[in-house]
Protein backbone atom coordinates (compact mmCIF):
# COMPACT_ATOMS: atom_id res chain seq x y z
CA UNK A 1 -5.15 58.64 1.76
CA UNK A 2 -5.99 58.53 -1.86
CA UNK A 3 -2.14 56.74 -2.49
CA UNK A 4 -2.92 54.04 0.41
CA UNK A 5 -6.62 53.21 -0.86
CA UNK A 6 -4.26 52.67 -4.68
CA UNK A 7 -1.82 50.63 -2.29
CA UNK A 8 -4.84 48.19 -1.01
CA UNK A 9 -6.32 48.08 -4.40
CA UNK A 10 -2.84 47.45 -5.44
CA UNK A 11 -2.42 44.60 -2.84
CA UNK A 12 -5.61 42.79 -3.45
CA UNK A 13 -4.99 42.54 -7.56
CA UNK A 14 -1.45 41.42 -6.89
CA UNK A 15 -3.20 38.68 -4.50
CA UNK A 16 -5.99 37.62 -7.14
CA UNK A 17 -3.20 37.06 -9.33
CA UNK A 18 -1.47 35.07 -7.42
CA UNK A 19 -4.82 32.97 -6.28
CA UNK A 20 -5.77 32.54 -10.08
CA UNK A 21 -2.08 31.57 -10.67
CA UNK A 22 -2.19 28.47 -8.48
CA UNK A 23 -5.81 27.57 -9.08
CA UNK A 24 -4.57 27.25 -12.95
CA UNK A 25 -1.45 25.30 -11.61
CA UNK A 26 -3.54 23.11 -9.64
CA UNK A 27 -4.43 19.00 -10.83
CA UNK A 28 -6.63 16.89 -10.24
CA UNK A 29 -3.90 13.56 -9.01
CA UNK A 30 -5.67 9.95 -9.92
CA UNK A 31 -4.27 7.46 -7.65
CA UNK A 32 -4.50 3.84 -8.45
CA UNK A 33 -2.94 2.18 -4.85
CA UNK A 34 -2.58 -1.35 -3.22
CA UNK A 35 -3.75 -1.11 0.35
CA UNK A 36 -0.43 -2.47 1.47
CA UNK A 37 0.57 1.55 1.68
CA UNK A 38 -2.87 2.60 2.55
CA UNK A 39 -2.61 3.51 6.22
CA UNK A 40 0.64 5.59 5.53
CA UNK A 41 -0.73 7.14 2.50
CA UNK A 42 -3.96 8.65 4.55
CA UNK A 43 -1.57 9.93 6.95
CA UNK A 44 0.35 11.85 4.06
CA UNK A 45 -1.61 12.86 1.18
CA UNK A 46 -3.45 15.63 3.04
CA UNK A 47 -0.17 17.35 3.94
CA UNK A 48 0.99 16.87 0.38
CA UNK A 49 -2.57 19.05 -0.80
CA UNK A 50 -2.06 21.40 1.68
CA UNK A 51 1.73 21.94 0.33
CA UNK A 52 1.04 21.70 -3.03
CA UNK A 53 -2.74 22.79 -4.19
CA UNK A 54 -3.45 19.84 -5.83
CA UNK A 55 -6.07 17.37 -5.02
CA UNK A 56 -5.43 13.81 -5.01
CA UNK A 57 -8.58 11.09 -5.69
CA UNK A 58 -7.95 7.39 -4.59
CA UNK A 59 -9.00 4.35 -5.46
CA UNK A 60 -7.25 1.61 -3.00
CA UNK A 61 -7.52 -1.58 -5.20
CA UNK A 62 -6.31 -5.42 -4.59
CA UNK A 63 -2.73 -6.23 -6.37
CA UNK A 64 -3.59 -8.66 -8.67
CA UNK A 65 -7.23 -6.46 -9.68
CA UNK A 66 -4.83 -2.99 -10.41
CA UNK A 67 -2.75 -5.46 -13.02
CA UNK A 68 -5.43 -6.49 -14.59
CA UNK A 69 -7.30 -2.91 -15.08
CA UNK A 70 -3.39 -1.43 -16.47
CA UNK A 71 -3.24 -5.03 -19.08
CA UNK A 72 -7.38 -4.08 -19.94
CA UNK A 73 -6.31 -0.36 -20.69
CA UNK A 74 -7.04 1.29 -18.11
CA UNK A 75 -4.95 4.32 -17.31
CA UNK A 76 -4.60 6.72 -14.29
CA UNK A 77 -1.71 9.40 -13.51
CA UNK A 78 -0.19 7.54 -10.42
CA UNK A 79 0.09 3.51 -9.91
CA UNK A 80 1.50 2.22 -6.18
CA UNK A 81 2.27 -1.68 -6.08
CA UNK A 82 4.79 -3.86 -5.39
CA UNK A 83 7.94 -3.02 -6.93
CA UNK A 84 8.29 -5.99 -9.59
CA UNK A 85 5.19 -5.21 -10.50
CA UNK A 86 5.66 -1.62 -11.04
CA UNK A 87 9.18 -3.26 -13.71
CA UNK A 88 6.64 -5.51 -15.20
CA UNK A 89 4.22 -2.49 -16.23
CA UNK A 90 6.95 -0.39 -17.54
CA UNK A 91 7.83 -3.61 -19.39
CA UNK A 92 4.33 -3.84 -20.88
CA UNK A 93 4.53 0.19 -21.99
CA UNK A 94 1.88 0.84 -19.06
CA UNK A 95 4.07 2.94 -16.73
CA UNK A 96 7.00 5.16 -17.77
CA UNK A 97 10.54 4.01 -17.79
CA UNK A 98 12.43 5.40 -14.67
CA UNK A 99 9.88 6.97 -13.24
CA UNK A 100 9.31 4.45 -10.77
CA UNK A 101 10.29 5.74 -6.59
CA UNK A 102 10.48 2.77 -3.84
CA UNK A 103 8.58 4.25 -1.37
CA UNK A 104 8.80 1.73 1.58
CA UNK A 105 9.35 -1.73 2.66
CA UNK A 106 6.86 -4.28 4.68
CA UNK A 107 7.25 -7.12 5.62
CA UNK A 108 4.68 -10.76 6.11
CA UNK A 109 2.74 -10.51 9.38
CA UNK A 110 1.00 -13.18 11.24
CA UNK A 111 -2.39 -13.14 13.54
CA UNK A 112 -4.79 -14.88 15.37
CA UNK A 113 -8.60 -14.01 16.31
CA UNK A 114 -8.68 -11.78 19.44
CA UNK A 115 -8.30 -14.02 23.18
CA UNK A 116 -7.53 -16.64 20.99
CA UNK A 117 -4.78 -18.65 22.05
CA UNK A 118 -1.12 -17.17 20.61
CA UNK A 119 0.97 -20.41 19.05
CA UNK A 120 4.48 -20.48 19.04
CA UNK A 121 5.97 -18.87 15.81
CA UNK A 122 8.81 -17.83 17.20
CA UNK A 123 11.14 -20.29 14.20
CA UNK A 124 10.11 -21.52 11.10
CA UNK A 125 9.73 -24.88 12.22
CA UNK A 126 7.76 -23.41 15.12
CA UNK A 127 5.24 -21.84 12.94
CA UNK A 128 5.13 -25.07 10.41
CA UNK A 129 4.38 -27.14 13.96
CA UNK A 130 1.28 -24.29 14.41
CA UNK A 131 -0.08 -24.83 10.83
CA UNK A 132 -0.17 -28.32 11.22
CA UNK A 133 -2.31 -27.69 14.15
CA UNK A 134 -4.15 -24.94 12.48
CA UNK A 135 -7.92 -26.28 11.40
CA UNK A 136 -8.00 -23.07 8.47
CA UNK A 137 -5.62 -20.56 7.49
CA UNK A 138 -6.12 -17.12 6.01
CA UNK A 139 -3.52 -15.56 2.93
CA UNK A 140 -4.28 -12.97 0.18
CA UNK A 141 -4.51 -13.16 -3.35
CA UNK A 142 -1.70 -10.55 -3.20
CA UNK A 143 2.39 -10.30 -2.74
CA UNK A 144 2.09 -11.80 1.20
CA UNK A 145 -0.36 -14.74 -0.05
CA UNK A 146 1.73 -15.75 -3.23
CA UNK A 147 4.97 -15.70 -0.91
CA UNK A 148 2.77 -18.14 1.45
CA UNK A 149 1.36 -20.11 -0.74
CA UNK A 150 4.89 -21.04 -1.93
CA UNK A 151 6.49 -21.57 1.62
CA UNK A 152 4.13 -24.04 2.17
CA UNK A 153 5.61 -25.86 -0.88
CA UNK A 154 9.33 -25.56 0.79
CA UNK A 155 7.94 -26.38 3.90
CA UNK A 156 6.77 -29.51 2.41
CA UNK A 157 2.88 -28.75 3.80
CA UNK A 158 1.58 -27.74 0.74
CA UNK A 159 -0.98 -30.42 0.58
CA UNK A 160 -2.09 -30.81 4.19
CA UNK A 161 -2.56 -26.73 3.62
CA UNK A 162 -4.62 -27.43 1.21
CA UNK A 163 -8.44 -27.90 2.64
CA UNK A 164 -7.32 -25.46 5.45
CA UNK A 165 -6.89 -22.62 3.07
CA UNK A 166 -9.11 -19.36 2.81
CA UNK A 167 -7.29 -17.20 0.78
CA UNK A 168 -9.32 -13.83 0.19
CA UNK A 169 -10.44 -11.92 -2.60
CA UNK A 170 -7.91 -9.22 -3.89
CA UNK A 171 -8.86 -5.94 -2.01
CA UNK A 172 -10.59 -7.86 0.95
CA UNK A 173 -8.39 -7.88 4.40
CA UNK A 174 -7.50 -11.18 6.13
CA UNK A 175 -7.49 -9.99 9.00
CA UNK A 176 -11.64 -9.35 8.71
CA UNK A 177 -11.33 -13.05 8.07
CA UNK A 178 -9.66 -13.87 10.99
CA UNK A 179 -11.64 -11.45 13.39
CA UNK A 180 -14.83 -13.04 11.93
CA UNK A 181 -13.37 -16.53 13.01
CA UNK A 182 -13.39 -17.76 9.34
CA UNK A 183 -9.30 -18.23 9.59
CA UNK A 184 -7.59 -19.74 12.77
CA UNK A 185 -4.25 -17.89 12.00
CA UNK A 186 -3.76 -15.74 8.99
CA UNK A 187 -1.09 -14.12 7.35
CA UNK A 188 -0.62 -10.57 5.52
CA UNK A 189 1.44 -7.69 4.80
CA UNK A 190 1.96 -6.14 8.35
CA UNK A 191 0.88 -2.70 7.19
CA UNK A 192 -2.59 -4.30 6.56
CA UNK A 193 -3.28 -6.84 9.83
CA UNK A 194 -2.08 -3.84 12.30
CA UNK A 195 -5.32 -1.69 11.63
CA UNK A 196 -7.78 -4.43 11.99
CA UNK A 197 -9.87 -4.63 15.08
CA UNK A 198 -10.90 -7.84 16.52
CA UNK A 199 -7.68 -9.51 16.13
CA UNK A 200 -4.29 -10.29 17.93
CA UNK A 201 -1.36 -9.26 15.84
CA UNK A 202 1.26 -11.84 16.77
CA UNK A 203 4.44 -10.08 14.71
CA UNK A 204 6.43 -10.48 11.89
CA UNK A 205 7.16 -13.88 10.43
CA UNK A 206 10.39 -15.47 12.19
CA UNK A 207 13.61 -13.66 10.42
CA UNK A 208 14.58 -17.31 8.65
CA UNK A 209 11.63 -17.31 6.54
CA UNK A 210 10.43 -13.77 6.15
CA UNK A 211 9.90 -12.07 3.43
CA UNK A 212 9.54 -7.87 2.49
CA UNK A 213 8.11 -6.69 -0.42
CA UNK A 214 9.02 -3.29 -1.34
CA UNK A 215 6.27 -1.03 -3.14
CA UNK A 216 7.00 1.34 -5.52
CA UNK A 217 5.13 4.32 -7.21
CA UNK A 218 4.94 4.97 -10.95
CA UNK A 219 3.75 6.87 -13.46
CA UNK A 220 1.43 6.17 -16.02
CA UNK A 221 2.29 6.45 -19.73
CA UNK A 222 -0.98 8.29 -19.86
CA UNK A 223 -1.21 10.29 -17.41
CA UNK A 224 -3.28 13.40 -17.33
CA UNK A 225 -1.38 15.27 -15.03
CA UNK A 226 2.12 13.47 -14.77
CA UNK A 227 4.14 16.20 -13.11
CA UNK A 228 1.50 16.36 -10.25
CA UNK A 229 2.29 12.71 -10.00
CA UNK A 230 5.50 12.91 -9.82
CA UNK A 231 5.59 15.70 -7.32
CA UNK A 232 3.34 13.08 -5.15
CA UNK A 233 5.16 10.52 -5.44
CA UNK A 234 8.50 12.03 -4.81
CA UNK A 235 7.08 13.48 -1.48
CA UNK A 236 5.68 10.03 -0.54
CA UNK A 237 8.83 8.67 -0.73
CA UNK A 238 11.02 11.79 0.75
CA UNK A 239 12.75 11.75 4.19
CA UNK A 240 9.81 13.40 5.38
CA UNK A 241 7.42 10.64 5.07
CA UNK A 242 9.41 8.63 7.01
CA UNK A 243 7.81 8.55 10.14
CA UNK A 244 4.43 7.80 8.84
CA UNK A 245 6.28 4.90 7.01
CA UNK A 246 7.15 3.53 9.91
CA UNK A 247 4.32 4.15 12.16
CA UNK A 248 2.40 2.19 10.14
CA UNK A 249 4.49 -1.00 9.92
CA UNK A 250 6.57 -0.14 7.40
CA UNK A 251 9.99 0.91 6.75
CA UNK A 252 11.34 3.16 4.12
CA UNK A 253 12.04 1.69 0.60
């Protein structure tokens, strides 16, 4: 008896150990992350704390808001944008060289308020025939509304566009805009219009004018905990994520 009790003393030191081991190997993950991976990334970061003891805290930011913070200064351990923009920070010293992972793919979607009625965007000249139509038009301020913004220009609309425009704050849906009637038809990164109530998501733009932005995760030259990061970021974009990828409108990178 006396040799088991030393056993289960034994046993439960061994176990504290262990415990206290991966408490100390345990980080605290900062996450700077367009919401162009957001839905995907909820789906996935709680299996990646389970896994891996670390917590991760989030701050889902507009494109064009996360590149200014990085040029201000601003550092966290983990940045997910669009892929050139992940090259350009690496180029300005802000994230470290090759340590950027594509994590997935997404293409421009289009919608309309819900029981509105669905126009024709089945071509390119379809959809330019719809705009024309359109009384106001919703884009971001991010990858999907640049991309817009200039196939207006090829399309040769640019300035009829122009008073019909609502393009949105960076960080602020469109597809809010068009469920609160604000934007007859709106376009966006598919990832973000399929999660919005109150509107009809009408698909992807035709294949002759679409465009897919890949985003990419890297780390930050100043990261506090920058093998954490990487850890995260090479689950988010391992086979296993893959489903979630595509579940929410994306495909892998």
């Amino acid at each position: 008896m006396k040799n088991g009790l030393i056993r289960a003393v034994g046993a439960i030191f061994c176990a504290s150990i262990v415990m206290f081991a991966a408490a100390a190997r345990a980080d605290e993950i900062r996450v700077m992350a367009s919401n162009a991976f957001k839905e995907a990334y909820l789906e996935l970061v709680p299996q990646f704390e389970q896994t891996s003891g670390h917590k991760v805290v989030t701050s889902f930011v507009g494109s064009a808001d996360i590149m200014a913070r990085m040029k201000a200064g601003e550092s966290t351990d983990l940045l997910i944008l669009a892929r050139n923009s992940i090259d350009e920070l690496v180029k300005l010293g802000k994230v470290v060289p090759g340590s950027r992972v594509d994590l997935a793919k997404s293409g421009v979607g289009i919608a309309v308020r819900a029981g509105a009625p669905k126009p024709d965007v089945s071509s390119g000249d379809a959809l330019k025939r719809a705009l024309l139509a359109a009384k106001s038009i919703g884009y971001s301020s991010g990858p999907s509304g640049a991309y817009i913004a200039g196939l207006f220009q090829r399309m040769g609309i640019a300035d009829e566009m122009k008073p019909k425009v609502r393009q949105t704050p960076p960080g602020v849906a469109v597809g809010d805009l068009i469920a609160r009637g604000e934007a007859e038809i709106g376009f966006q990164q598919v990832s973000e219009l399929l999660p919005i109530a109150g509107i009809d998501f009408l698909g992807p733009l035709p294949p002759d004018i679409q465009e897919f932005t890949v985003f990419s995760g890297g780390i930050h030259v100043a990261a506090k905990a920058p093998a954490a990061a990487a850890a995260l970021v090479r689950f988010l974009g391992s086979p296993g994520s893959v489903p979630a990828i595509r579940k929410k409108g994306m495909e892998p990178g």
